[in-house]
Protein backbone atom coordinates (compact mmCIF):
# COMPACT_ATOMS: atom_id res chain seq x y z
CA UNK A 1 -1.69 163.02 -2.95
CA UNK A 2 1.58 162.16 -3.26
CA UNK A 3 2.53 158.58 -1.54
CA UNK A 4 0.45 155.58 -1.89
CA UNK A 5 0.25 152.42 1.49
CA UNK A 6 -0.60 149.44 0.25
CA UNK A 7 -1.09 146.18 2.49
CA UNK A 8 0.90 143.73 0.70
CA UNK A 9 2.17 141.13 3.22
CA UNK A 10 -0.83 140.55 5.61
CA UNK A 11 -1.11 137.24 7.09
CA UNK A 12 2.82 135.69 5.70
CA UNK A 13 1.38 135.68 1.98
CA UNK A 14 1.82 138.34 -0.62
CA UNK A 15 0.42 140.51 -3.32
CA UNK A 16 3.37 140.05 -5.32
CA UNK A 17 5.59 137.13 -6.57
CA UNK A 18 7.71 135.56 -3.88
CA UNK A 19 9.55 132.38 -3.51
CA UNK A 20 9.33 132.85 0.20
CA UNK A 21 5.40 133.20 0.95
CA UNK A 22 2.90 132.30 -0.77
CA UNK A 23 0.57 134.01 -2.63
CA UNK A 24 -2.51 135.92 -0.59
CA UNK A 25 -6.24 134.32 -0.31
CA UNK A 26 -7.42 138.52 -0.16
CA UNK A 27 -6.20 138.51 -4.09
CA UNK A 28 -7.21 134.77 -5.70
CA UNK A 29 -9.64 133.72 -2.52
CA UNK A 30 -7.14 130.76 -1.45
CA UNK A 31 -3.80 131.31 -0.36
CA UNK A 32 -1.39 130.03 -2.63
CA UNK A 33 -3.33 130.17 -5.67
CA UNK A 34 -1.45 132.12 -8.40
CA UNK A 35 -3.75 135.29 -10.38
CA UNK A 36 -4.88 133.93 -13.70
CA UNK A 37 -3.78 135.05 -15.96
CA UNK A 38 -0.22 135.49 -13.71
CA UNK A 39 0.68 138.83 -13.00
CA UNK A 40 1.98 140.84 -10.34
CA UNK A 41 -0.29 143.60 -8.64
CA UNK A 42 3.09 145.20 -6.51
CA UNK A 43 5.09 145.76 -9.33
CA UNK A 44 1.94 147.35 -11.12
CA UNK A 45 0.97 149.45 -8.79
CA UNK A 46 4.34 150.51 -8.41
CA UNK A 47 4.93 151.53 -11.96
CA UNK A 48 1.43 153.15 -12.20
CA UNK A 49 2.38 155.26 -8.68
CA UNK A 50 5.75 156.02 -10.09
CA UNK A 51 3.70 157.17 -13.62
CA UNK A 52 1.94 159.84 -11.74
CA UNK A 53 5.35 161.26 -9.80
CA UNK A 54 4.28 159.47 -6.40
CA UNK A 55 5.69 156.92 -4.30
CA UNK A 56 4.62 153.68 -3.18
CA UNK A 57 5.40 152.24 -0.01
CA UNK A 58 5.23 148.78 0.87
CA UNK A 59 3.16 147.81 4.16
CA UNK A 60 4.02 144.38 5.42
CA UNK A 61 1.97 142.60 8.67
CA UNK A 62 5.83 141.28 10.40
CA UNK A 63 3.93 139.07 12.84
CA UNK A 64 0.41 137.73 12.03
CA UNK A 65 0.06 134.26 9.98
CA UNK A 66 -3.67 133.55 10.46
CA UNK A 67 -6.82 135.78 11.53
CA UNK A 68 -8.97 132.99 12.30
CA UNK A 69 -7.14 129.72 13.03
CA UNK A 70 -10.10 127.57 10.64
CA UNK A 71 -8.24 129.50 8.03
CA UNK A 72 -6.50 127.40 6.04
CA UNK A 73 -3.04 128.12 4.91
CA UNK A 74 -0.74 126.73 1.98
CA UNK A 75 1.09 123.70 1.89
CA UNK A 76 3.68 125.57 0.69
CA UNK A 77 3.45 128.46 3.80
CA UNK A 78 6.52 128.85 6.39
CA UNK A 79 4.14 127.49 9.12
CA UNK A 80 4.34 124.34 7.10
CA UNK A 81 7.70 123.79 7.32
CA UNK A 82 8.32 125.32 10.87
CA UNK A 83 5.46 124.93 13.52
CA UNK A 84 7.76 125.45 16.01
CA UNK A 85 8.30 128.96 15.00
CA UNK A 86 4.67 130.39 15.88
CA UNK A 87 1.61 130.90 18.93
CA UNK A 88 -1.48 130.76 18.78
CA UNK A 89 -3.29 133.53 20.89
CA UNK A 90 -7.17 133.78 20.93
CA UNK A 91 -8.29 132.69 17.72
CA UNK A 92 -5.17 133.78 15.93
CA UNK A 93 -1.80 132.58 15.03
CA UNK A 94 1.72 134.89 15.00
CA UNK A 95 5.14 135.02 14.67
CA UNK A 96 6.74 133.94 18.04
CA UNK A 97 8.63 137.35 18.50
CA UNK A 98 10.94 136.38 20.76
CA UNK A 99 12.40 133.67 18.34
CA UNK A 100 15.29 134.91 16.14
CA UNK A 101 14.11 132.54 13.65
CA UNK A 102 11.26 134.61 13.30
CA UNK A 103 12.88 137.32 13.22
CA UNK A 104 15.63 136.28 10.43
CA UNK A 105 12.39 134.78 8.12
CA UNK A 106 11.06 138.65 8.46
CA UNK A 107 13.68 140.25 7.23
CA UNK A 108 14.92 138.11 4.64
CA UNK A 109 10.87 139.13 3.32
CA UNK A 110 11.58 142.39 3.48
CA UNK A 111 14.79 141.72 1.53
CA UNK A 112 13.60 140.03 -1.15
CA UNK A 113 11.22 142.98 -1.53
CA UNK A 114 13.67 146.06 -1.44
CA UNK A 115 15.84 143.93 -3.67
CA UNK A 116 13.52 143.15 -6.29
CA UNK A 117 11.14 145.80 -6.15
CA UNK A 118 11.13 149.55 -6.99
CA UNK A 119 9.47 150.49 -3.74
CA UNK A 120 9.98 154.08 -2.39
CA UNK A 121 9.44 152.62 1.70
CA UNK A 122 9.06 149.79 3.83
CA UNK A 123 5.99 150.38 6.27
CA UNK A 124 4.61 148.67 9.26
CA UNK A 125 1.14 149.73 11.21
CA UNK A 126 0.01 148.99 15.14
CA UNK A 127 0.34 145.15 14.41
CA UNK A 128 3.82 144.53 16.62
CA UNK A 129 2.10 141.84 19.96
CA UNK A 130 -1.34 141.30 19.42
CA UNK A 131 -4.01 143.54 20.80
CA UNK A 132 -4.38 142.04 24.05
CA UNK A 133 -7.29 139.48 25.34
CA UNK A 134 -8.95 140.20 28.23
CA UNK A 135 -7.86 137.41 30.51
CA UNK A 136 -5.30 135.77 28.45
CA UNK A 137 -1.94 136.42 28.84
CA UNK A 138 0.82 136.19 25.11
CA UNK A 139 1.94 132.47 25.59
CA UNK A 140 5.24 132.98 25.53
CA UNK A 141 6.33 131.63 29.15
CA UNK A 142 9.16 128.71 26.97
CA UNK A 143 10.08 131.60 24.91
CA UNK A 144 10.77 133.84 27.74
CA UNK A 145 12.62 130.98 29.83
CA UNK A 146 14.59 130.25 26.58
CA UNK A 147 15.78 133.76 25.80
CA UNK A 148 15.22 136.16 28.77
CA UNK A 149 18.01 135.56 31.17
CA UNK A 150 18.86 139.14 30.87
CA UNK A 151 15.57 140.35 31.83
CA UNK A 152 13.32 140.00 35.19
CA UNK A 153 10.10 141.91 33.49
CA UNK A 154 8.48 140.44 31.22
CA UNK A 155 7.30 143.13 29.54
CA UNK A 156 10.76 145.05 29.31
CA UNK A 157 11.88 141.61 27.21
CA UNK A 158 8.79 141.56 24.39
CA UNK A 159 9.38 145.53 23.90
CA UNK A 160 13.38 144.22 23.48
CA UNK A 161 12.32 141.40 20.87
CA UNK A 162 9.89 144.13 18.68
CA UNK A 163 13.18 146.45 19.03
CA UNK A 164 15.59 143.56 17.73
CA UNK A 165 13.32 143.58 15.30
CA UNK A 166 12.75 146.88 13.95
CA UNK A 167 16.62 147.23 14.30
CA UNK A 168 17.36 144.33 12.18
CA UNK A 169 14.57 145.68 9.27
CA UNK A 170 15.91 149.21 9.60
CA UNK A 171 19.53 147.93 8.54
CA UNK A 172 18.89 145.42 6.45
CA UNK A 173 16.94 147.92 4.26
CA UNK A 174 19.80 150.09 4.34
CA UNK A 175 22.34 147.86 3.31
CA UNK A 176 20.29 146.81 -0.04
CA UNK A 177 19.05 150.05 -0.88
CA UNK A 178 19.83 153.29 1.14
CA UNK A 179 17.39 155.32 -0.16
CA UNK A 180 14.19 153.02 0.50
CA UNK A 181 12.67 154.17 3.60
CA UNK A 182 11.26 152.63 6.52
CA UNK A 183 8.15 154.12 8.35
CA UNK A 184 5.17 152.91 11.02
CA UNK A 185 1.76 153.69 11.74
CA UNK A 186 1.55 152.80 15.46
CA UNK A 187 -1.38 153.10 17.75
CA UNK A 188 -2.94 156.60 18.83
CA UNK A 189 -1.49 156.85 22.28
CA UNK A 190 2.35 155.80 23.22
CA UNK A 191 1.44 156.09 27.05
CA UNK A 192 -1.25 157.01 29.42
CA UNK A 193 -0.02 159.73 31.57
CA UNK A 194 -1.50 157.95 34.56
CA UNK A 195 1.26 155.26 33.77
CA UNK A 196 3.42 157.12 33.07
CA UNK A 197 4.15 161.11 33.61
CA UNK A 198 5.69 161.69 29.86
CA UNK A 199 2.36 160.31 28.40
CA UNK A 200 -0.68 162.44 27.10
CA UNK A 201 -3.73 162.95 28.60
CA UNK A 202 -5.72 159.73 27.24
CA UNK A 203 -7.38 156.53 29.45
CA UNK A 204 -6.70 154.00 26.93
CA UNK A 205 -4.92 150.93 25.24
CA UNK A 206 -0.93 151.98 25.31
CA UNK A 207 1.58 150.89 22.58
CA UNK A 208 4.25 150.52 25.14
CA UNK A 209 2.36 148.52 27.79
CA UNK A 210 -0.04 146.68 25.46
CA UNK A 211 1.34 145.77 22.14
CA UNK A 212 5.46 146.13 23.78
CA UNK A 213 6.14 149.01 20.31
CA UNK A 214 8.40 151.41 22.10
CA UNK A 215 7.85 153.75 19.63
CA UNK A 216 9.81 156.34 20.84
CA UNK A 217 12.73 154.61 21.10
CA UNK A 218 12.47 153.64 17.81
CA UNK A 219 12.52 157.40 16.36
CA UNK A 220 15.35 158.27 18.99
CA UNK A 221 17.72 155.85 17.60
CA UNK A 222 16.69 156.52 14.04
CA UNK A 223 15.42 152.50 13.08
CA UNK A 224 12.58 153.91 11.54
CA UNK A 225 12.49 157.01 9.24
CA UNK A 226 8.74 158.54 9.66
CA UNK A 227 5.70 158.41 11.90
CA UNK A 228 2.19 158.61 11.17
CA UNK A 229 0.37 157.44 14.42
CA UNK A 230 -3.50 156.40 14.07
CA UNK A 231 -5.11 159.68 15.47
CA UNK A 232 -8.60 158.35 14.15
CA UNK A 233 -10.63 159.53 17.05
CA UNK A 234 -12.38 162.62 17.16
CA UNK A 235 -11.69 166.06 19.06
CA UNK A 236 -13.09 166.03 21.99
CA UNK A 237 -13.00 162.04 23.03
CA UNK A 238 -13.19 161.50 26.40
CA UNK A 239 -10.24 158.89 26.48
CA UNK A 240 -8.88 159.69 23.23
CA UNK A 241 -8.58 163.39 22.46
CA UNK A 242 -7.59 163.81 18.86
CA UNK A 243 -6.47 167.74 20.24
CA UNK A 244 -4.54 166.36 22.71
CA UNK A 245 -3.08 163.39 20.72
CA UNK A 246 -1.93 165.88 17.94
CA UNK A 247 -0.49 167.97 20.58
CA UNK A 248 1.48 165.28 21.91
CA UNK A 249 3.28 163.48 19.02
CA UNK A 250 4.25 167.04 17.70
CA UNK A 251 6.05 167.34 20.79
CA UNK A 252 7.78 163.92 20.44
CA UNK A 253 8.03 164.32 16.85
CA UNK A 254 11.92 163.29 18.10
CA UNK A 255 13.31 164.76 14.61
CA UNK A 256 11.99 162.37 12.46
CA UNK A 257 9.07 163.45 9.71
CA UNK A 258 5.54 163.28 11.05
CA UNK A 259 2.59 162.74 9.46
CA UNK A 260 -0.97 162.13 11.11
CA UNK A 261 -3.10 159.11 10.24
CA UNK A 262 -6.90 160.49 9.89
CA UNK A 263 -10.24 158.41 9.90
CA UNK A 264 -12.19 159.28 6.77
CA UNK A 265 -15.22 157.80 8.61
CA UNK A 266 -14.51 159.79 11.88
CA UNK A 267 -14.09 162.77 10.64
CA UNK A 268 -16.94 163.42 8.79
CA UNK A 269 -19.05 161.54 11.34
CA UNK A 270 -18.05 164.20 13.80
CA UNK A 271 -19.05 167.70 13.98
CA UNK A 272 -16.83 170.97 14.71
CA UNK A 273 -16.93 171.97 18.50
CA UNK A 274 -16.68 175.29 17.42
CA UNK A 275 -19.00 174.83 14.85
CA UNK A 276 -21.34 172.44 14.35
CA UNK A 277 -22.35 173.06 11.12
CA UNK A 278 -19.23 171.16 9.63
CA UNK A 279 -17.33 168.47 10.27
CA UNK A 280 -14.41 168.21 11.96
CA UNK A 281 -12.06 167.51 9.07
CA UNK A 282 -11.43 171.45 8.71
CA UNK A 283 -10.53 171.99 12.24
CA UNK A 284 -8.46 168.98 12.51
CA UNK A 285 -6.58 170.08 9.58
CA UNK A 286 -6.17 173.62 10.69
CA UNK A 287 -5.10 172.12 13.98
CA UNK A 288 -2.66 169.71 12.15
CA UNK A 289 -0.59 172.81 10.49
CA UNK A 290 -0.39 174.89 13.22
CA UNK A 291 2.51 172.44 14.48
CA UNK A 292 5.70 173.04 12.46
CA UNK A 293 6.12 169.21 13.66
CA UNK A 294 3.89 167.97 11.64
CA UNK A 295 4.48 167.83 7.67
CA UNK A 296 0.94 166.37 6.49
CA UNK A 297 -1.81 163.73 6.88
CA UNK A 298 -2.05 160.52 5.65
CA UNK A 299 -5.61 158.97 5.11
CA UNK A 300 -7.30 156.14 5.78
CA UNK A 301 -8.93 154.55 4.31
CA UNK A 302 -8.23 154.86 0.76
CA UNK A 303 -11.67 153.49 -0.26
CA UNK A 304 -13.53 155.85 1.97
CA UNK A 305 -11.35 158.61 0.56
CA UNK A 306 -11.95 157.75 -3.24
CA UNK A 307 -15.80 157.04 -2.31
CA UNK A 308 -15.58 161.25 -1.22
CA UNK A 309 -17.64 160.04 1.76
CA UNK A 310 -19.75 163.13 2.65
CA UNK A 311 -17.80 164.95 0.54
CA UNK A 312 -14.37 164.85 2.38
CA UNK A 313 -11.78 164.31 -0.95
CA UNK A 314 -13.87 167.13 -2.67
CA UNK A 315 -13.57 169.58 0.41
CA UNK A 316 -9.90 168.47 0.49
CA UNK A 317 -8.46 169.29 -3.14
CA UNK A 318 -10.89 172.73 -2.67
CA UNK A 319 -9.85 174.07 0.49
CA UNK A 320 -6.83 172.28 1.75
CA UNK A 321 -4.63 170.71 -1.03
CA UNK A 322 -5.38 173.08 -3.98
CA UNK A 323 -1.97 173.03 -4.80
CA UNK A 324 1.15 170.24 -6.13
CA UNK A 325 2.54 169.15 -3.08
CA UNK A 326 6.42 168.18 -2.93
CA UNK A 327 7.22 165.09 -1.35
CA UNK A 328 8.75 165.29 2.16
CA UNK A 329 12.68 165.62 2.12
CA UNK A 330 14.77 163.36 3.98
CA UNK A 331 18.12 165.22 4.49
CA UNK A 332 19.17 163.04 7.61
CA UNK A 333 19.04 159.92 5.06
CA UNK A 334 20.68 162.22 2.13
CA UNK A 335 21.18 165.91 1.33
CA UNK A 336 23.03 166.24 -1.63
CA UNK A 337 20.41 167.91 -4.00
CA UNK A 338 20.92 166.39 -7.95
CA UNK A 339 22.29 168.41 -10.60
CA UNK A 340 20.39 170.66 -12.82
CA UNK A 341 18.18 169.75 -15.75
CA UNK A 342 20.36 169.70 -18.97
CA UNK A 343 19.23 171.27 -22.65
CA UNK A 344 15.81 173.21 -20.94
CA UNK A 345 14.34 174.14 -24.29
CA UNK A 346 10.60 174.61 -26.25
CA UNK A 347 9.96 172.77 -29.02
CA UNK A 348 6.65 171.28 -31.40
CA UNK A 349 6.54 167.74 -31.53
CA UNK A 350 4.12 165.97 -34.12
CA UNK A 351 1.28 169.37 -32.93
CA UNK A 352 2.04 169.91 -29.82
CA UNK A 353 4.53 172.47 -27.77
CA UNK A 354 6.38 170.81 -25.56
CA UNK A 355 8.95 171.90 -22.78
CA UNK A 356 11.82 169.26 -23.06
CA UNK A 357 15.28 168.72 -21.11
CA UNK A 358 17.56 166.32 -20.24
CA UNK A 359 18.14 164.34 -17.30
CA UNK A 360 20.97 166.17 -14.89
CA UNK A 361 24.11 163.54 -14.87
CA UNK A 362 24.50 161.39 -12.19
CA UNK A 363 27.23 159.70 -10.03
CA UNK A 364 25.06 157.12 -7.80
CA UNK A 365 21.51 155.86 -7.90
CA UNK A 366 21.11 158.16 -4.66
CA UNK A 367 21.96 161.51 -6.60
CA UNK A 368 19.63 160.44 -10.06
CA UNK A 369 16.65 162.40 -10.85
CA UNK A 370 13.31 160.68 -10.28
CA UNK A 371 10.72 163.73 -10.59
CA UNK A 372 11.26 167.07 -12.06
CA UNK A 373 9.18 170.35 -11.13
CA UNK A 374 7.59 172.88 -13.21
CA UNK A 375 6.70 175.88 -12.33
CA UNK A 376 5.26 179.16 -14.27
CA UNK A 377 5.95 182.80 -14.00
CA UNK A 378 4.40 185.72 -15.79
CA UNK A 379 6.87 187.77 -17.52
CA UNK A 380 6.83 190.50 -14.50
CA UNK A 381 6.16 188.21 -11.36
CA UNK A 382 9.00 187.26 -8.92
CA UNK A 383 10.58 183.39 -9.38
CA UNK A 384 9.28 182.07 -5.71
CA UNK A 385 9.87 178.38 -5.77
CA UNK A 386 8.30 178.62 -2.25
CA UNK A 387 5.18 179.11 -3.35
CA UNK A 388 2.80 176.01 -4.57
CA UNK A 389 0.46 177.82 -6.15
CA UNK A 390 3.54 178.22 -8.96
CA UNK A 391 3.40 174.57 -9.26
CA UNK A 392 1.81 173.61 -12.46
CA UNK A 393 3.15 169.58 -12.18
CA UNK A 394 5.06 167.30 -10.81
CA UNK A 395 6.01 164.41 -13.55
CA UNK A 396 8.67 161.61 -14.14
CA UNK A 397 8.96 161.73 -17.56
CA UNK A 398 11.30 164.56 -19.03
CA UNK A 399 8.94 166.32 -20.92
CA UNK A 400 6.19 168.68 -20.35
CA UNK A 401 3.25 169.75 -22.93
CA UNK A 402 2.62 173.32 -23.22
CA UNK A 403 -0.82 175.07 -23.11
CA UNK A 404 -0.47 176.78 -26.30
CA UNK A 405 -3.34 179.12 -27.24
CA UNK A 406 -2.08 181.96 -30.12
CA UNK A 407 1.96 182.65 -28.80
CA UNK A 408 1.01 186.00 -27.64
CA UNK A 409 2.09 185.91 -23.73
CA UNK A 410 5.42 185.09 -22.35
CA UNK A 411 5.63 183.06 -19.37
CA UNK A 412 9.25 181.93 -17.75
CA UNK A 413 8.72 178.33 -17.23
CA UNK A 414 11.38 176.58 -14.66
CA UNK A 415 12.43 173.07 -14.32
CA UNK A 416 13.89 171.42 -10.67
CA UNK A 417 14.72 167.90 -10.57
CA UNK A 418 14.09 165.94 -7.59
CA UNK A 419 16.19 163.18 -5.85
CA UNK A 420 15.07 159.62 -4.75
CA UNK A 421 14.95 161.39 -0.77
CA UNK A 422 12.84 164.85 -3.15
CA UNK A 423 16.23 166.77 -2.58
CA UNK A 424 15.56 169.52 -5.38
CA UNK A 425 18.10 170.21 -7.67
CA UNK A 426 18.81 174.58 -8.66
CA UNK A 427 16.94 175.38 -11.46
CA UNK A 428 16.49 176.11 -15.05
CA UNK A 429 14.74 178.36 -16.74
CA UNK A 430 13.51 178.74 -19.90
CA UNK A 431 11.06 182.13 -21.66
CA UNK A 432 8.12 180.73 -23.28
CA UNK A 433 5.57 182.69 -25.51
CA UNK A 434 2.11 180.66 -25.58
């Protein structure tokens, strides 16, 4: 595991401390309400992510403000000050997306958190228009008189106002900090191919028709830096192949890194087609790598994961992630790899053998070392810093503690540093008798 998601915008009110939102009823029970005593779960969960060498990515809701409209929000909530600004649809209440107010509030949030905040991304889910309502149409007819003159479809103007959007994030992320990424989680299925001959093989909901995410786009023009669609059906679905889904986005991947989203739940609920003696996370996961496309999973959720439902985290770390993974690179972003570790050397310090270097030198915040590498060698096996299973950790500290047992064997330990983007640095080297 390298990356942690963590929902910390999800109805306009945070998990962290904002002059612009309030704080979120899912942390204190009532939105508004401050933690007691005050702290601030983003930035801890940031610095504990960042302790264990992985990254934490933001995940804001852009659009939702209430799940139920008896909910009650704070006096001191947007809504508050700007009715004007929102729908209600069903039961719930959103961001009017067509509204450049709404749009300008957005991204000023995600501002304030790039600026502030030691994040490592910016991510968004399926959550662009609202899953639709049978029988009820978005009621955005003012909206649409107000600022579609350029468009006769209705449909071809919301996917326009999510684009604006994502646009608008995309850059203002990039002008605060360069390096912070931006990524979604859309819906399974971009198109139907019944709608639409470029689509996959699927009967269902569509993030282009549906929810107006044109996806797709999106990657093409490089707003949004990675893609981990919700593949959390199971192989075989009538409407919703996870085969054919996987298939699909690998060959749409449009150059951007792609990750699948798996169901916990689903796949261990499922059995293998081929055999049904297992579940289906092993064949999904062989299926998964035999697309160059595709550069990992990402699961969900992270309670059913922890909870090893059925065993599914054990079977991981044993058969599938035995080894350190490195984090995915993001050359189109930045490829300038950082400068070698300085001073590689073994030392004791107050009982214990340490390997200890310094921190390469550095021009810009893009080229400093975050995470270093270490990897082992016996004294006759070939340096392959291809290999993972010559990982022994991934840390952020510059230090590494030895495994001393009588200083009879000589290993050639060597030290990479990573980038913010993971660009890895040449190496060092340094011989070793433990």
């Amino acid at each position: 595991m390298n990356a942690v998601i963590f929902q910390v915008r999800p109805e306009a009110d945070t998990f962290y401390s904002s002059e612009l939102e309030p704080w979120s009823r899912f942390l204190t029970g009532e939105q508004g309400k401050k933690p007691e005593p005050e702290w601030d779960p983003m930035r801890f969960m940031i610095e504990e992510c960042h302790r264990r060498a992985m990254e934490f990515h933001a995940w804001i809701n852009p659009y939702r403000v209430k799940n139920k409209l008896d909910d009650e929000l704070a006096s001191t909530h947007i809504y508050n000050r700007h009715p004007e600004w929102f729908v209600v649809y069903g039961d719930q209440l959103f961001f009017d997306p067509a509204l450049p107010e709404s749009r300008e509030h957005i991204c000023r949030v995600v501002g304030d958190i790039v600026r502030r905040y030691d994040i490592d991304a910016i991510h968004m889910d399926d959550y662009f228009y609202p899953y639709p309502i049978k029988g009820q149409d978005f009621p955005d007819n003012e909206s649409f008189i107000r600022y579609g003159e350029n468009f006769t479809d209705k449909g071809d103007w919301r996917r326009n106002n999510v684009n604006l959007l994502i646009e608008k994030v995309h850059k203002t992320i990039r002008e605060i900090k360069p390096w912070v990424k931006f990524g979604i989680s859309p819906f399974a299925i971009y198109r139907n191919a019944t709608t639409d001959p470029l689509g996959s093989r699927t009967g269902s909901l569509q993030n282009y028709d549906d929810l107006y995410a044109d996806v797709l786009l999106w990657l093409r023009e490089g707003w949004v830096d990675y893609n981990i669609p919700q593949l959390y059906w199971e192989i075989g679905h009538p409407r919703a192949d996870y085969k054919e889904l996987v298939e699909w986005w690998a060959r749409h991947a449009e150059e951007r890194p792609l990750f699948i989203g798996q169901s916990v739940e689903n796949s261990v609920r499922n059995v293998d087609p081929n055999n049904p003696a297992f579940s289906q996370l092993g064949c999904k996961m062989m299926l998964q790598r035999s697309f160059p496309e595709i550069g990992g999973s990402c699961q969900w959720s992270a309670f059913t994961l922890l909870a090893d439902t059925a065993g599914y985290r054990e079977r991981l770390k044993r058969e599938y992630h035995k080894y350190p993974a490195l984090p995915p690179v993001f050359t189109f972003i930045d490829n300038q790899a950082p400068g070698k570790v300085r001073k590689l050397t073994a030392l004791w310090v107050n009982g214990e053998y340490m390997l200890q270097w310094h921190e390469p030198k550095y021009k810009s915040e893009m080229d400093r070392a975050v995470q270093y590498v270490v990897y082992r060698f016996t004294s006759n096996e070939k340096i392959d810093l291809d290999d993972p299973l010559n990982i022994v950790s991934i840390v952020c500290d510059n230090f590494y503690r030895l495994p001393y047992k009588d200083g009879e064997t000589e290993y050639r330990y060597v030290v990479t540093a990573l980038d913010r983007l993971h660009n890895e640095s040449a190496p060092m080297m340094s011989l070793v008798k433990l």
